[in-house]
C-alpha atoms as a PDB file:
ATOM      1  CA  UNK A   1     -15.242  22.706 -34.377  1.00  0.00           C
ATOM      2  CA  UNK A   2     -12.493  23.042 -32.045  1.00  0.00           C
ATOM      3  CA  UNK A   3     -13.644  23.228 -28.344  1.00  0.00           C
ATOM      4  CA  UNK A   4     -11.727  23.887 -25.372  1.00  0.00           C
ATOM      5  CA  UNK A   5     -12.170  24.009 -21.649  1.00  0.00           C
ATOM      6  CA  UNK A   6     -11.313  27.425 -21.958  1.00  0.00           C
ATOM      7  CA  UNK A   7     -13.750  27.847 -23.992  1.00  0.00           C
ATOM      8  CA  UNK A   8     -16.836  26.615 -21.963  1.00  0.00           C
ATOM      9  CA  UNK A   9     -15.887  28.105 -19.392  1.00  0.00           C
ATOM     10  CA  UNK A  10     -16.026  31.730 -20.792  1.00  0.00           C
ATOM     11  CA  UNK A  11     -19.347  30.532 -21.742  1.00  0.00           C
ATOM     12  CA  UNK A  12     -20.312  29.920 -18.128  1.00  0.00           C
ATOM     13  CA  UNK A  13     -18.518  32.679 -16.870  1.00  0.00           C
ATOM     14  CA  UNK A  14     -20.300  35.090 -19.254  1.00  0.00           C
ATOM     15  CA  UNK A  15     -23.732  33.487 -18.701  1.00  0.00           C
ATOM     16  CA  UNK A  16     -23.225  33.932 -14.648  1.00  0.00           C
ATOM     17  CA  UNK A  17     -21.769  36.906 -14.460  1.00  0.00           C
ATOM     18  CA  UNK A  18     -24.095  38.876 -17.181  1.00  0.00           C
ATOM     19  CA  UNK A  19     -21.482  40.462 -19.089  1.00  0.00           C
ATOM     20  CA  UNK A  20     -18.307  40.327 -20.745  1.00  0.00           C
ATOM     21  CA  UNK A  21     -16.543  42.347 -18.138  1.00  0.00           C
ATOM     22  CA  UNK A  22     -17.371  41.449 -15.380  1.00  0.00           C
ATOM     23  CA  UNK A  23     -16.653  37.826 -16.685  1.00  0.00           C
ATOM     24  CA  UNK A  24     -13.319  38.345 -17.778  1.00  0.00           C
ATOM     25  CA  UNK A  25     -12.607  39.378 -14.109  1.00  0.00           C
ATOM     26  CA  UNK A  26     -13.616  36.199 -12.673  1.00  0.00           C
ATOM     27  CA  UNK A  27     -11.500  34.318 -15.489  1.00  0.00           C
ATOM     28  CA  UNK A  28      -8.757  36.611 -14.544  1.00  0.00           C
ATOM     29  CA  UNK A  29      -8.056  37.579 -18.488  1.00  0.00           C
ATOM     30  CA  UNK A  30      -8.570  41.031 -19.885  1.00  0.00           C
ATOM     31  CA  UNK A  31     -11.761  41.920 -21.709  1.00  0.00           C
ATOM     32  CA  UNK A  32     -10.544  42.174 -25.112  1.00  0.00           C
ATOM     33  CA  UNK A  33      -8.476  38.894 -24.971  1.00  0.00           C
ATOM     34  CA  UNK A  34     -12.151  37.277 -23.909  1.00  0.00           C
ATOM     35  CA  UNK A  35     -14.258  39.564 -26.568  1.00  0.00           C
ATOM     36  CA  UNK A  36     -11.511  37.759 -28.742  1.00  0.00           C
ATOM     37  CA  UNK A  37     -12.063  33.936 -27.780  1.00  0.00           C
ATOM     38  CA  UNK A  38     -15.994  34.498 -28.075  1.00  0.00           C
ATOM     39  CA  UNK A  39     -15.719  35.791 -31.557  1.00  0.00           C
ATOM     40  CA  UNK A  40     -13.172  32.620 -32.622  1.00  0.00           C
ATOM     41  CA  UNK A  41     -15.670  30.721 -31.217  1.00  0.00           C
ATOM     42  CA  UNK A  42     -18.799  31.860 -33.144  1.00  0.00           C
ATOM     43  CA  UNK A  43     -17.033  31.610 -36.343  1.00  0.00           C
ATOM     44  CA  UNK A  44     -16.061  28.371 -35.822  1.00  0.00           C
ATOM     45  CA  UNK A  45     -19.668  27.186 -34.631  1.00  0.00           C
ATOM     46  CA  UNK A  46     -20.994  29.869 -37.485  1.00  0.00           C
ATOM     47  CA  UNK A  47     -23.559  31.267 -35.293  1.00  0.00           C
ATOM     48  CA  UNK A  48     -23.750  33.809 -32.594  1.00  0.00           C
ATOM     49  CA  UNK A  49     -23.569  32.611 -29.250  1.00  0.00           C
ATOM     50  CA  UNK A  50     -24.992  35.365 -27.223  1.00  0.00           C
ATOM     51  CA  UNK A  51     -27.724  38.046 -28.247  1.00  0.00           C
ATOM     52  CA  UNK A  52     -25.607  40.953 -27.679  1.00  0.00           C
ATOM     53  CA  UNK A  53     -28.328  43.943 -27.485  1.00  0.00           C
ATOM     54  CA  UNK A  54     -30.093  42.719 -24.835  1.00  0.00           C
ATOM     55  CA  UNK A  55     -28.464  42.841 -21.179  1.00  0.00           C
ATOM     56  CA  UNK A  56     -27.518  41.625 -19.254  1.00  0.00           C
ATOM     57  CA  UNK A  57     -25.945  39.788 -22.031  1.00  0.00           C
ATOM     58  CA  UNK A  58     -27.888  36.832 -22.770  1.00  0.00           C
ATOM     59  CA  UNK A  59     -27.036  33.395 -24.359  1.00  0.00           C
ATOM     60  CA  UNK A  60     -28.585  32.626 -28.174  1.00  0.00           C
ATOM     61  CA  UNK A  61     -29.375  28.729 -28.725  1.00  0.00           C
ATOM     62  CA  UNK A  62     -26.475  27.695 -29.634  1.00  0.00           C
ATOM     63  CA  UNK A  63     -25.091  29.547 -26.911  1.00  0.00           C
ATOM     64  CA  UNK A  64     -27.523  27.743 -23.805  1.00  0.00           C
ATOM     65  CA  UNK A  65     -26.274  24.459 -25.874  1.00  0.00           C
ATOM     66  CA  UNK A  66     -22.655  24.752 -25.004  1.00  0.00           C
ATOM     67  CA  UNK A  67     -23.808  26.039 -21.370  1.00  0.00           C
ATOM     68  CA  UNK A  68     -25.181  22.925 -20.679  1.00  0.00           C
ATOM     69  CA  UNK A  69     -22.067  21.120 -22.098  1.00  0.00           C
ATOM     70  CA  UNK A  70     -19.664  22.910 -19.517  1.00  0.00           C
ATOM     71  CA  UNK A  71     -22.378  22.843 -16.682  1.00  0.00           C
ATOM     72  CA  UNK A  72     -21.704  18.871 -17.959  1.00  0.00           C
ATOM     73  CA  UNK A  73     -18.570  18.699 -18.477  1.00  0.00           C
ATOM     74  CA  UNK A  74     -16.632  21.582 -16.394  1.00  0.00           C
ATOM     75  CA  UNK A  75     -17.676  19.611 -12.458  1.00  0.00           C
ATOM     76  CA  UNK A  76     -16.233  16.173 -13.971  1.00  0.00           C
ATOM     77  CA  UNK A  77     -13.004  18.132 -14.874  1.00  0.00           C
ATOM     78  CA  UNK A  78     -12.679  19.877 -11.365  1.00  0.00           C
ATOM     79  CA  UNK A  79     -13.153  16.679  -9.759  1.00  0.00           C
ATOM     80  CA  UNK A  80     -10.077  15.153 -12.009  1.00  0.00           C
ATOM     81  CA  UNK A  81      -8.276  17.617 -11.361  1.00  0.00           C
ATOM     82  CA  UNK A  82      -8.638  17.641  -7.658  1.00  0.00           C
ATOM     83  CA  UNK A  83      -7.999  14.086  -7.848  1.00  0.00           C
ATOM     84  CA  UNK A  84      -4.419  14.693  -8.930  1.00  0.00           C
ATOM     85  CA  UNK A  85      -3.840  17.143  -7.214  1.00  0.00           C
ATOM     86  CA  UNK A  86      -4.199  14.910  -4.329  1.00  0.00           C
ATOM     87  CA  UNK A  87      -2.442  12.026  -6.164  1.00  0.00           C
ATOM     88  CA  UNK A  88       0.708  14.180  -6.638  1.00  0.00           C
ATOM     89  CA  UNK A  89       0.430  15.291  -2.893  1.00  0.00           C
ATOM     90  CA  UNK A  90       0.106  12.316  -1.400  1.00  0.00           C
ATOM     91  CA  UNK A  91      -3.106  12.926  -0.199  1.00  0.00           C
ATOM     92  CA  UNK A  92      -5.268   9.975  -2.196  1.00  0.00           C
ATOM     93  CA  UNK A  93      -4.013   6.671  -4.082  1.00  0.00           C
ATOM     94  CA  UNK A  94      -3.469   3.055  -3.280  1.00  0.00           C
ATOM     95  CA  UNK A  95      -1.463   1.283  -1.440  1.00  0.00           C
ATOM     96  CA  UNK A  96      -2.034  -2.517  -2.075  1.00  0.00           C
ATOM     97  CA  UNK A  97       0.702  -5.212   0.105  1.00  0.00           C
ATOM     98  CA  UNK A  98       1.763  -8.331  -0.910  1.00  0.00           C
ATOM     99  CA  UNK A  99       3.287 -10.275   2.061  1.00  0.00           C
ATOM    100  CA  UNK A 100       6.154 -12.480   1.945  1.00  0.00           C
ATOM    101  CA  UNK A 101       5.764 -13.979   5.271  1.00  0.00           C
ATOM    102  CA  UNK A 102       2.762 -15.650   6.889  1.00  0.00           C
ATOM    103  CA  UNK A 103       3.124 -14.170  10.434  1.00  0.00           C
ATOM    104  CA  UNK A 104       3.237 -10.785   8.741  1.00  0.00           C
ATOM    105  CA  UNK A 105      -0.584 -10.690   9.900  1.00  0.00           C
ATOM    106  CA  UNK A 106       0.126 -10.710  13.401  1.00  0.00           C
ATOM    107  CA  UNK A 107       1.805  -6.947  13.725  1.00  0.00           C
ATOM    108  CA  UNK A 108       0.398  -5.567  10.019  1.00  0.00           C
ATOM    109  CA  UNK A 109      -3.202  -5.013  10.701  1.00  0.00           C
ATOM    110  CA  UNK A 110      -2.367  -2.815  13.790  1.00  0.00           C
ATOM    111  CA  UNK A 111      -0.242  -0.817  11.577  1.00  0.00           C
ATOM    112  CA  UNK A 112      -2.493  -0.266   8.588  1.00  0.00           C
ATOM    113  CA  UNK A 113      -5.373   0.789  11.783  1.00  0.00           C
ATOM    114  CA  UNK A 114      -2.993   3.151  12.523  1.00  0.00           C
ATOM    115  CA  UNK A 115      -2.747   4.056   9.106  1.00  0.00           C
ATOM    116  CA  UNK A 116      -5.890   4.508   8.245  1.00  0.00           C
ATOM    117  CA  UNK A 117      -6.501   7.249  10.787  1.00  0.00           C
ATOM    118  CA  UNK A 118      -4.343   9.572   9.046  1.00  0.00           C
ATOM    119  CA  UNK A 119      -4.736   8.286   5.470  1.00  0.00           C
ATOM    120  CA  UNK A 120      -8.283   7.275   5.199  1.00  0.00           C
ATOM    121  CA  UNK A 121      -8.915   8.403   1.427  1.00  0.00           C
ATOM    122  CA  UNK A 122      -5.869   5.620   0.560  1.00  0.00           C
ATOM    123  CA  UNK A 123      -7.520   2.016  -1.070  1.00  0.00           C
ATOM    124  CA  UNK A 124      -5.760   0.053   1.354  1.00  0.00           C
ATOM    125  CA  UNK A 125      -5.742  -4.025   0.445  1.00  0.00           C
ATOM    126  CA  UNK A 126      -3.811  -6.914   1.128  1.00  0.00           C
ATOM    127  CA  UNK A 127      -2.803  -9.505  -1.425  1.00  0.00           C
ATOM    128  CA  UNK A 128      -1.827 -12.809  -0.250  1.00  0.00           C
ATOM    129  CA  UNK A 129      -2.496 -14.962  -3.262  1.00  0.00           C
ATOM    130  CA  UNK A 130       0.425 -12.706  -4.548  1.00  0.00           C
ATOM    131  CA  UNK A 131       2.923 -13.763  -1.687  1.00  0.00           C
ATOM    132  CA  UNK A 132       5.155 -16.208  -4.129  1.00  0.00           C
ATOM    133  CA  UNK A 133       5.392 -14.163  -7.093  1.00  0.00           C
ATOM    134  CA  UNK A 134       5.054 -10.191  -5.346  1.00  0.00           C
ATOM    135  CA  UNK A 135       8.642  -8.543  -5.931  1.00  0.00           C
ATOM    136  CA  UNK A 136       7.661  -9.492 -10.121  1.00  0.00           C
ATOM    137  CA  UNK A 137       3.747  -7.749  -9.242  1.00  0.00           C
ATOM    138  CA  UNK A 138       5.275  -4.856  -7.850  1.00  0.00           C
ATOM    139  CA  UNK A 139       7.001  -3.893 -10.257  1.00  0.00           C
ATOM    140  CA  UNK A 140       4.291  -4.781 -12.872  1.00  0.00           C
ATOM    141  CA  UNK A 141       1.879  -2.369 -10.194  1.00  0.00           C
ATOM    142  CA  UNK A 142      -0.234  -4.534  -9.725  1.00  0.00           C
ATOM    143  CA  UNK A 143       0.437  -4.140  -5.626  1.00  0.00           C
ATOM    144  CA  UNK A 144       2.620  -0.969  -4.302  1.00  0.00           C
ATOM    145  CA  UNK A 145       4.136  -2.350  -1.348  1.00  0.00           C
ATOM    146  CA  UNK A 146       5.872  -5.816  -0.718  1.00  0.00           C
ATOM    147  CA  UNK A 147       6.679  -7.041   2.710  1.00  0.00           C
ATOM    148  CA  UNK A 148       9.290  -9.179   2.320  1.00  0.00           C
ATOM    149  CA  UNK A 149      12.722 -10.310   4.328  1.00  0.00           C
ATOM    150  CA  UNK A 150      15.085 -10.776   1.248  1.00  0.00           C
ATOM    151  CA  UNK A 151      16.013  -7.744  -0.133  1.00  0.00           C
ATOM    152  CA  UNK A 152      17.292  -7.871  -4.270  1.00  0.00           C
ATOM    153  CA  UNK A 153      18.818  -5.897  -6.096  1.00  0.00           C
ATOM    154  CA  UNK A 154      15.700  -4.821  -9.079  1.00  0.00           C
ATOM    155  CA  UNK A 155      15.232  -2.052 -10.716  1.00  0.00           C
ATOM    156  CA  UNK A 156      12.936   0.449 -10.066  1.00  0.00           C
ATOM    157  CA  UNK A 157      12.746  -1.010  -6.756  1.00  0.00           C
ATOM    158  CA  UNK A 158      13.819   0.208  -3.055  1.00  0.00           C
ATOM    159  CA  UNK A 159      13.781  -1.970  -0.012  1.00  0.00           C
ATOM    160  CA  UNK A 160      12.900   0.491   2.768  1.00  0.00           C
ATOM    161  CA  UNK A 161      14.356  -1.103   6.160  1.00  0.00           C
ATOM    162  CA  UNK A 162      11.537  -1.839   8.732  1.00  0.00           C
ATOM    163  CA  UNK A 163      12.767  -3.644  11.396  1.00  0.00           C
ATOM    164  CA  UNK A 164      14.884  -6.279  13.135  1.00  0.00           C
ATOM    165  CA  UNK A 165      12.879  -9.634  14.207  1.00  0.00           C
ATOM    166  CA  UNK A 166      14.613 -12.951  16.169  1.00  0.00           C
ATOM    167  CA  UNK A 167      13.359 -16.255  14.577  1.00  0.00           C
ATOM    168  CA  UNK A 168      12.594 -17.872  18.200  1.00  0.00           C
ATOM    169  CA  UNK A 169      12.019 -21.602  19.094  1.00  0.00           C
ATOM    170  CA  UNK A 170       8.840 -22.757  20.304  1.00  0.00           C
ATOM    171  CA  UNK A 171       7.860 -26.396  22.123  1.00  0.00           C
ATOM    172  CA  UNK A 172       5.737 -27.068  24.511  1.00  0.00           C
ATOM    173  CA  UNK A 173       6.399 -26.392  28.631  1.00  0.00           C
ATOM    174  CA  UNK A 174       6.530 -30.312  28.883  1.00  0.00           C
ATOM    175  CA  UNK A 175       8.372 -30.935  26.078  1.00  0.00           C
ATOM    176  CA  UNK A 176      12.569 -32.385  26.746  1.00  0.00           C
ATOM    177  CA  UNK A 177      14.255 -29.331  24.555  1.00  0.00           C
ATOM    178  CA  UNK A 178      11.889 -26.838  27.047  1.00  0.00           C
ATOM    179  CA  UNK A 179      14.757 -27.583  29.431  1.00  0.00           C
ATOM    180  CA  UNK A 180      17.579 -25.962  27.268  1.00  0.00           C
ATOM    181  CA  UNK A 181      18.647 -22.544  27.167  1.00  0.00           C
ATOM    182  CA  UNK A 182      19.296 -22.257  23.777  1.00  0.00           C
ATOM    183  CA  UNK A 183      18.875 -24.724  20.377  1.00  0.00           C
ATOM    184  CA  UNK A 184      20.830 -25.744  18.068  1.00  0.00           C
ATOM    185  CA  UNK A 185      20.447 -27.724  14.383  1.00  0.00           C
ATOM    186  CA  UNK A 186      21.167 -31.431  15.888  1.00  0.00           C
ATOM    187  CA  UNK A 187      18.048 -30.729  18.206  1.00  0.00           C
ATOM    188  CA  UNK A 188      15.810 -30.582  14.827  1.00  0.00           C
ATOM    189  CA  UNK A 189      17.222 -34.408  14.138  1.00  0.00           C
ATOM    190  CA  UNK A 190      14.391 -36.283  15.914  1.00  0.00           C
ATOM    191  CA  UNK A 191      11.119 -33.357  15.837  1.00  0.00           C
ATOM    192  CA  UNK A 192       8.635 -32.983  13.708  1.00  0.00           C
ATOM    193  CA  UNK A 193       8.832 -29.595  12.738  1.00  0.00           C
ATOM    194  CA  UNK A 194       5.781 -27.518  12.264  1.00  0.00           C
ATOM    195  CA  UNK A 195       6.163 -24.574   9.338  1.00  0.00           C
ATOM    196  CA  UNK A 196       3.878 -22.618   7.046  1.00  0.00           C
ATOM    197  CA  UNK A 197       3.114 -23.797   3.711  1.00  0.00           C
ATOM    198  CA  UNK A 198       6.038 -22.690   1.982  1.00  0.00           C
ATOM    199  CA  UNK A 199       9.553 -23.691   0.570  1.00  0.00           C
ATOM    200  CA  UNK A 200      12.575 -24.364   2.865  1.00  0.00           C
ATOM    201  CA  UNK A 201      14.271 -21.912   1.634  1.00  0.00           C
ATOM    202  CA  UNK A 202      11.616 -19.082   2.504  1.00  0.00           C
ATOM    203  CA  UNK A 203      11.671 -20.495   6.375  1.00  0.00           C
ATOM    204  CA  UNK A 204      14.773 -18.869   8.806  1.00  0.00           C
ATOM    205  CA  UNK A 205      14.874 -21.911   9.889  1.00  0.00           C
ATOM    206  CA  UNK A 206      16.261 -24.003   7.267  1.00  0.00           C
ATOM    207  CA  UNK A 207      18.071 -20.796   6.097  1.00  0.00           C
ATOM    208  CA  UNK A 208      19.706 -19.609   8.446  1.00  0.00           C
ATOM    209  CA  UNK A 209      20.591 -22.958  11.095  1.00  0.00           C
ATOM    210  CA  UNK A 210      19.314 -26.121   9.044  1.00  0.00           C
ATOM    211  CA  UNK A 211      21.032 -25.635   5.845  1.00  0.00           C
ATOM    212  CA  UNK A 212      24.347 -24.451   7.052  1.00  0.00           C
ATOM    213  CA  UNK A 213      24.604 -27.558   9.552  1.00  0.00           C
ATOM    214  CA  UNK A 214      23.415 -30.019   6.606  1.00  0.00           C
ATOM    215  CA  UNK A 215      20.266 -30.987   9.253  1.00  0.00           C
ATOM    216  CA  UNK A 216      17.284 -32.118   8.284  1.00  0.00           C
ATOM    217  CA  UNK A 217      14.341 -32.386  11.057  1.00  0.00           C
ATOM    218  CA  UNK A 218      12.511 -35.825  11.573  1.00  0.00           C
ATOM    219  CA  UNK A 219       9.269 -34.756   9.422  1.00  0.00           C
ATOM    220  CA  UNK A 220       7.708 -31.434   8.388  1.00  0.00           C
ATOM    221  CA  UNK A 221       4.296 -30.877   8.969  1.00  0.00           C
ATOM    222  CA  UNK A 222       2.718 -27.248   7.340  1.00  0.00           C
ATOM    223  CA  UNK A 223       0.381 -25.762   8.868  1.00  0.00           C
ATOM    224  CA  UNK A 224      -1.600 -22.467   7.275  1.00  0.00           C
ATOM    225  CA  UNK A 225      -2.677 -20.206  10.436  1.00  0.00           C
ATOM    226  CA  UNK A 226      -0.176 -19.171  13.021  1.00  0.00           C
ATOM    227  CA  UNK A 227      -2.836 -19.995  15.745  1.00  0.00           C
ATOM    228  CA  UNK A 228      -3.075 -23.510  14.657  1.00  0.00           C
ATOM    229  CA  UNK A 229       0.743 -23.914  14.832  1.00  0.00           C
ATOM    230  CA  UNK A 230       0.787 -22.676  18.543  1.00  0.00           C
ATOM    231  CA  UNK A 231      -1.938 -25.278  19.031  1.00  0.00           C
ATOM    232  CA  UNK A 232      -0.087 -27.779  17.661  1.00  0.00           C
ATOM    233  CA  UNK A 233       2.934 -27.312  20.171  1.00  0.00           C
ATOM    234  CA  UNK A 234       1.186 -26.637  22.917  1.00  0.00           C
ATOM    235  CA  UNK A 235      -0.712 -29.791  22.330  1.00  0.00           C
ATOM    236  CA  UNK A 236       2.617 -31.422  22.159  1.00  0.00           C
ATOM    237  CA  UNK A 237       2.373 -32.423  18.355  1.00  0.00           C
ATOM    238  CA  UNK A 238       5.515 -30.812  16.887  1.00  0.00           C
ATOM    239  CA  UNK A 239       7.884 -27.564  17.823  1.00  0.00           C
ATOM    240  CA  UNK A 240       8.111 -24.982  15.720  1.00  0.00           C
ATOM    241  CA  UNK A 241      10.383 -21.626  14.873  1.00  0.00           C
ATOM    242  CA  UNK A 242       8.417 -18.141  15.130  1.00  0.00           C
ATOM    243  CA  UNK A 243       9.134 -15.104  14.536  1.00  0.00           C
ATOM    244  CA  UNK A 244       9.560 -12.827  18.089  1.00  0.00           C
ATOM    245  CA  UNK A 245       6.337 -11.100  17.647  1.00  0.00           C
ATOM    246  CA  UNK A 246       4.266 -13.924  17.481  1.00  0.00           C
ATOM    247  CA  UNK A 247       5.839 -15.456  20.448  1.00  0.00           C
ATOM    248  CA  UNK A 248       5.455 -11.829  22.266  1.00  0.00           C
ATOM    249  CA  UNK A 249       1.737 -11.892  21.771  1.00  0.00           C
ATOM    250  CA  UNK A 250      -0.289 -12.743  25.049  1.00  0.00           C
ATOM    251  CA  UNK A 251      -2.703 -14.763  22.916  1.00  0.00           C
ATOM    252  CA  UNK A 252      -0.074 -16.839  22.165  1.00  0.00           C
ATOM    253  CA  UNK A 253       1.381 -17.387  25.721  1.00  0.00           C
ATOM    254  CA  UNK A 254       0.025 -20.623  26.873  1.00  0.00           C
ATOM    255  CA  UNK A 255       1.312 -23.632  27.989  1.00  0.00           C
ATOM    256  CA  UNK A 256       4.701 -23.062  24.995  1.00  0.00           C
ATOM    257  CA  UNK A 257       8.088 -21.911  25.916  1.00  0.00           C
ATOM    258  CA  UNK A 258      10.130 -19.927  23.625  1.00  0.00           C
ATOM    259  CA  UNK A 259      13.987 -20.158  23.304  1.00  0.00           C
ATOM    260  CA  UNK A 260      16.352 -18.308  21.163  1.00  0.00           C
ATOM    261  CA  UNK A 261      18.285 -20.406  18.422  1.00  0.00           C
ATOM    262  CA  UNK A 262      22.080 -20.568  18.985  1.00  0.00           C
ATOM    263  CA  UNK A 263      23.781 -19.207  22.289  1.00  0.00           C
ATOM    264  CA  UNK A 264      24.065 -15.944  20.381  1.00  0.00           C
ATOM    265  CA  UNK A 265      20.366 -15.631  18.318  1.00  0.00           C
ATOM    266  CA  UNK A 266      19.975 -15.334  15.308  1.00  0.00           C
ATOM    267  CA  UNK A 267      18.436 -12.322  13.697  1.00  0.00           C
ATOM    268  CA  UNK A 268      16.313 -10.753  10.753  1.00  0.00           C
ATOM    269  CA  UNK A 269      15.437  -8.351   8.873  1.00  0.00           C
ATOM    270  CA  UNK A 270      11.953  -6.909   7.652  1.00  0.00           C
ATOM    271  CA  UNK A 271      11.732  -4.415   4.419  1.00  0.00           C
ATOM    272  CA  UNK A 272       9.286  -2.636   2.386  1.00  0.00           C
ATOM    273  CA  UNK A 273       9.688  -3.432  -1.284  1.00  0.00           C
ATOM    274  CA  UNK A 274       8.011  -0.175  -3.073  1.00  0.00           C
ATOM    275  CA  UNK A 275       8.851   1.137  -6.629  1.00  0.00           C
ATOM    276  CA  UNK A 276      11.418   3.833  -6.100  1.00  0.00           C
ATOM    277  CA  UNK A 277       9.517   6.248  -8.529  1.00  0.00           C
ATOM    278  CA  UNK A 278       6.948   6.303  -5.322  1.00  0.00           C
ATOM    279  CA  UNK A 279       9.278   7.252  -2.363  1.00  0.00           C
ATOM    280  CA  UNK A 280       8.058  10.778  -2.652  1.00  0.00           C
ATOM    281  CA  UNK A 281       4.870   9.963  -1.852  1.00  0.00           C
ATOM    282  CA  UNK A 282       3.988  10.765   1.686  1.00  0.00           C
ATOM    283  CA  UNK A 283       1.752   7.591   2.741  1.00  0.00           C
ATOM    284  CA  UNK A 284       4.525   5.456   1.137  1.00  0.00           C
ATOM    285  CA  UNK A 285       6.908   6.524   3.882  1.00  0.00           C
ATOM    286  CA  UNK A 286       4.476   7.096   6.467  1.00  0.00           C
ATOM    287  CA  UNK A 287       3.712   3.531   6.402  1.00  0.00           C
ATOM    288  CA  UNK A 288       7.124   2.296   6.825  1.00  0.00           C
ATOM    289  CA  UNK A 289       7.325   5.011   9.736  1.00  0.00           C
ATOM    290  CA  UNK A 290       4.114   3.781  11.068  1.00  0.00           C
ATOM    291  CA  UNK A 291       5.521   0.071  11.236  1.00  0.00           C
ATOM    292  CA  UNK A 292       8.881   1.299  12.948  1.00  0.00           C
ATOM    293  CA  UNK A 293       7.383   2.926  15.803  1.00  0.00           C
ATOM    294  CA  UNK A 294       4.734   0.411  16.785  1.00  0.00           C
ATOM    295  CA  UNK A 295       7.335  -2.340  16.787  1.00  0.00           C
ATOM    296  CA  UNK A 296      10.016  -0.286  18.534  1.00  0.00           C
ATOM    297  CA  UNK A 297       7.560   1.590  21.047  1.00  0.00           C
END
């Protein structure tokens, strides 16, 4: 037998309704095209479906057992269907972040608060055990967005510009480089310097001032939690280089001083890594708008 969900529901439709006409009204089809469908269907199934003398028209056996298949069947459908309807509007999915960058923390979670006001039917997760390998992930989908400050050129893949950042010194108030307006590489020489848990050439540090002077600081110590860093300078136990908004935050503000490196600064950029097949989707770029206008407000 070949079934449809055409066909189940003109069964319903039939079964509510009473009668054929009034049915084919509700399914928007003519009468005859619908007298039609029924009578294809019964000599496929080989048995009448409805008892035709009696009215209202009234369902045989076989007829009350494919009404209970579409009463089954026809809500799980609907709700598919709305569910891709919403998909394709932008209205539901996921959107799962890796981060490339540990201080990421400090300015994401007030964005995806934000975000979640508007989008609250989006499956919103963050996936730091993905942070060395995300760009790869991303474009397997197995996360949607990637925060990251090192834009490649991939394919299937669009870095969406989020915002500028300075990577800012940080020692504490007592400490001899405090004194300086500005740093430079040969001030690294004799500090230990205080970093996340990552390679050199993830940290702005080493990238952009310690590699091109050929510097290496006196000893690297890495440190997982941003807090515990700004502990660790303040307590006088290292300096350390920070992104602006870290060094911004009030929380952060006590007993460190924050200078810029070089007399001119040096400064970054943040993207949004997504997969370019999902730039039409609407919580894609209103979550790259979200993230522009808390850090530029």
């Amino acid at each position: 037998m070949y079934l449809e969900f055409r066909h189940l529901r003109s069964i319903k439709a039939i079964h509510d309704q009473g009668g054929l006409a009034r049915a084919a009204d509700v399914l928007n089809i003519t009468q005859s095209a619908l007298s039609h469908q029924i009578k294809t269907l019964e000599d496929q199934v080989g048995m009448e479906l409805f008892l035709r003398r009696s009215k209202p028209l009234k369902l045989s056996k076989a007829g009350h057992r494919l009404l209970k298949l579409a009463e089954e069947v026809l809500p799980q459908v609907s709700r598919v269907e709305e569910d891709f309807r919403e998909i394709r509007d932008g209205k539901a999915g996921r959107l799962h972040i890796a981060i490339e960058c540990h201080a990421c923390f400090e300015w994401l979670f007030p964005v995806l608060e934000d975000f979640r006001k508007d989008w609250g039917q989006i499956d919103v997760d963050i996936r730091p055990g993905l942070s060395f390998d995300a760009l790869p992930a991303l474009q397997r989908e197995e996360v949607d967005v990637v925060i990251s400050g090192d834009p490649e050129d991939l394919d299937g893949v669009t870095f969406l510009p989020l915002f500028d950042y300075h990577p800012t010194f940080v020692a504490a108030t007592n400490h001899p480089l405090a004194a300086k307006k500005f740093i430079v590489a040969e001030d690294f020489k004799d500090q230990t310097l205080i970093t996340y848990p990552v390679e050199k050439s993830r940290l702005d540090v080493f990238t952009e001032l310690l590699f091109p002077a050929r510097v290496e600081p006196l000893a690297i110590r890495q440190v997982e939690l941003t807090a515990v860093i700004v502990l660790l300078v303040a307590s006088g136990r290292g300096v350390s280089v920070l992104p602006d908004w870290v060094v911004e935050d009030q929380k952060y503000n006590h007993d460190i001083v924050a200078r810029p490196l070089t007399a001119s600064g040096v400064t970054r950029s943040l993207y949004a890594a997504v997969r370019t097949a999902d730039l039409g989707l609407g919580f894609i770029q209103d979550f790259a708008n979200i993230t522009r206008s808390r850090r530029n407000a």
